[in-house]
C-alpha atoms as a PDB file:
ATOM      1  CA  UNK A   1    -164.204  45.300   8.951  1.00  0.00           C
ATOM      2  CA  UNK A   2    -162.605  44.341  12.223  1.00  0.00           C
ATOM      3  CA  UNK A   3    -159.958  40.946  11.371  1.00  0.00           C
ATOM      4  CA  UNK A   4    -156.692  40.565  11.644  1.00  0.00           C
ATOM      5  CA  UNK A   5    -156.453  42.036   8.089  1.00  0.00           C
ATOM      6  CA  UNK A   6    -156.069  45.347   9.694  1.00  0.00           C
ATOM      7  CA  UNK A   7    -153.306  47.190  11.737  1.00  0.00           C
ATOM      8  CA  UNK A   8    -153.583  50.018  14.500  1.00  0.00           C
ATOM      9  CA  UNK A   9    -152.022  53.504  13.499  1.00  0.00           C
ATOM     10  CA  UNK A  10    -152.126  55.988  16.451  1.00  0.00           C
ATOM     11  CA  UNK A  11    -155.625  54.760  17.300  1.00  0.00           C
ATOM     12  CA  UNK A  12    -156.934  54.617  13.912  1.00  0.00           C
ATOM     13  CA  UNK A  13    -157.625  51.196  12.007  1.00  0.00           C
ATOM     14  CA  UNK A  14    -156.061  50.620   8.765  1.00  0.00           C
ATOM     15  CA  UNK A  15    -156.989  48.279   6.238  1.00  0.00           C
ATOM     16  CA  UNK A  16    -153.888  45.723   5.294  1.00  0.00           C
ATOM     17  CA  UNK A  17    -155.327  44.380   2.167  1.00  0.00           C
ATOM     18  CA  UNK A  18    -154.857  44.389  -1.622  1.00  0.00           C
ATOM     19  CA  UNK A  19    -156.717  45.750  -4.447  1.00  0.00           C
ATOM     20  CA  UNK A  20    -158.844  43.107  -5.485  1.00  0.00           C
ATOM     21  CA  UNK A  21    -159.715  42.514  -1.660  1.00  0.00           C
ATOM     22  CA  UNK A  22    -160.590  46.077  -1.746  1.00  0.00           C
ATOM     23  CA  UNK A  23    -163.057  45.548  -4.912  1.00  0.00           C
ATOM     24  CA  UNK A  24    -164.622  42.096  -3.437  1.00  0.00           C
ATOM     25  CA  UNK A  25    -165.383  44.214  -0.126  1.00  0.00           C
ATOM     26  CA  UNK A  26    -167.062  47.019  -1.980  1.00  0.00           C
ATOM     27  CA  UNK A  27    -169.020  44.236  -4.236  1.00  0.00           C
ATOM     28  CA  UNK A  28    -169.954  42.654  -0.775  1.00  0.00           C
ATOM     29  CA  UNK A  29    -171.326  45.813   0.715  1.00  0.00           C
ATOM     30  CA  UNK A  30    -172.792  47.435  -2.610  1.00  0.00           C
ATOM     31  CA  UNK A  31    -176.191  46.983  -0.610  1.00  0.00           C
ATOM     32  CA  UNK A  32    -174.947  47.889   2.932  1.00  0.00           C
ATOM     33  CA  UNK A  33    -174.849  52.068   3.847  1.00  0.00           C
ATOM     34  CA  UNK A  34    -171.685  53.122   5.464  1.00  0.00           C
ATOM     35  CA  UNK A  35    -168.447  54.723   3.928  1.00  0.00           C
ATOM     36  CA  UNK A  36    -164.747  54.036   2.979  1.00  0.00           C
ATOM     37  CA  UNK A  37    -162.236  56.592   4.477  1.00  0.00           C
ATOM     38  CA  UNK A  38    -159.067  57.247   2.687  1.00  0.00           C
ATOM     39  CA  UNK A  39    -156.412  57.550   5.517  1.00  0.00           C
ATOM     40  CA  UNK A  40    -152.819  59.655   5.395  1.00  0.00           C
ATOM     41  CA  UNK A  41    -150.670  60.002   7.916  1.00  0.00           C
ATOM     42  CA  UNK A  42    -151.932  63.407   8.366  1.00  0.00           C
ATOM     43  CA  UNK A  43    -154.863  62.566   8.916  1.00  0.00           C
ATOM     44  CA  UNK A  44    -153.972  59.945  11.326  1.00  0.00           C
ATOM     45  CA  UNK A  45    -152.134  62.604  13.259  1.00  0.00           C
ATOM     46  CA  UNK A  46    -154.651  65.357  13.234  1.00  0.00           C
ATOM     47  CA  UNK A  47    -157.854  62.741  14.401  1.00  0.00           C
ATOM     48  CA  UNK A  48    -156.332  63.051  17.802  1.00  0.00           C
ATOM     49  CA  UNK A  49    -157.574  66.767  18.281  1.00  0.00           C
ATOM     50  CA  UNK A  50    -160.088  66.465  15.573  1.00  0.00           C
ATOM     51  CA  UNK A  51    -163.345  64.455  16.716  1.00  0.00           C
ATOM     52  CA  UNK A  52    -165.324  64.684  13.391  1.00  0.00           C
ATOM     53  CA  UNK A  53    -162.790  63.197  11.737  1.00  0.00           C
ATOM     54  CA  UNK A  54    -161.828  60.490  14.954  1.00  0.00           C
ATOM     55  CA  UNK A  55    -165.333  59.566  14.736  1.00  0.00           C
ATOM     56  CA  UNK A  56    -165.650  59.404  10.712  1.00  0.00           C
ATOM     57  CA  UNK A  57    -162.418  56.590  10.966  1.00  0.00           C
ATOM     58  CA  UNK A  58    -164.122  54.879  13.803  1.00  0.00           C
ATOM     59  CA  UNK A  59    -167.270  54.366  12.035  1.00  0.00           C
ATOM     60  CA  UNK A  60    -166.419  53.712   8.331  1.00  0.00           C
ATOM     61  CA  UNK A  61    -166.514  50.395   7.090  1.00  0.00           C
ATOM     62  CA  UNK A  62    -163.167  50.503   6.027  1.00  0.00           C
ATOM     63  CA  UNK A  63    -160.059  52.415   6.194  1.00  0.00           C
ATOM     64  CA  UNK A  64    -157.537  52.234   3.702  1.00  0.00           C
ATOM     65  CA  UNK A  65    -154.174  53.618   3.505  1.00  0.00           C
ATOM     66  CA  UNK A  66    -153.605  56.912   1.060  1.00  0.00           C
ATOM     67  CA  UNK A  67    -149.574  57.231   1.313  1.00  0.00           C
ATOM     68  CA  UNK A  68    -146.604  55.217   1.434  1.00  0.00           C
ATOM     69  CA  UNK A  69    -145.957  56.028   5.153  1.00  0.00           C
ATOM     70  CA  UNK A  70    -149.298  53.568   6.065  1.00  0.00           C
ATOM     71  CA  UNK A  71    -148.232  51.544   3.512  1.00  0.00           C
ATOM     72  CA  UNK A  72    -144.694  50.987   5.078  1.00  0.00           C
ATOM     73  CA  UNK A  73    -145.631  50.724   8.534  1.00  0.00           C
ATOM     74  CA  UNK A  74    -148.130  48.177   7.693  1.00  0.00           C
ATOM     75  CA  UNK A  75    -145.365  45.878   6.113  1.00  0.00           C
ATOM     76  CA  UNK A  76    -143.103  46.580   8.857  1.00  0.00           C
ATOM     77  CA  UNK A  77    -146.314  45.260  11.052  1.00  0.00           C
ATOM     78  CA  UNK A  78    -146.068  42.254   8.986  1.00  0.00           C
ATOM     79  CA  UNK A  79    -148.792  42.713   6.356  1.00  0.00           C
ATOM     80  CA  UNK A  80    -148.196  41.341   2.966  1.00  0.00           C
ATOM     81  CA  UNK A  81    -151.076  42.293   1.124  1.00  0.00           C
ATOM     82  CA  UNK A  82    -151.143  45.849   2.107  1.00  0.00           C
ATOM     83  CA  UNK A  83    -151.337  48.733  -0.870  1.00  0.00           C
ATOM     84  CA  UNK A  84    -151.511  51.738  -0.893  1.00  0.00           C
END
């Protein structure tokens, strides 16, 4: 997924999207291979020394915020729909 439903965290692309978005892009893609990465700010953080996991965010289909922190900055970057 690369719209403008999605914000940049330190690199990393976050989902900004609620959860019945979340369930219609799973439904959409039940056919399609590929992965949905659960992103903290941890995680976001430690992907910057860490290629596995820099290249497991960079090639998921989506990412999707696992914490408030995401959650927040994603509404401070003007996302409405975002959940955590």
């Amino acid at each position: 997924m690369h719209n403008k439903n999605q914000i940049s965290f330190n690199g990393v692309r976050i989902a900004c999207l609620s959860f019945n978005k979340l369930l219609d892009i799973i439904y959409a893609n039940r056919n399609n291979k590929g992965y949905i990465c659960l992103v903290e700010a941890s995680g976001v953080i430690r992907q910057k020394k860490d290629k596995v996991l820099s290249a497991a965010y960079a090639s998921s289909i989506l990412n999707i915020p696992d914490g408030t922190p995401l959650a927040w900055f994603g509404k401070l970057s003007g996302s409405k729909e975002i959940q955590r």
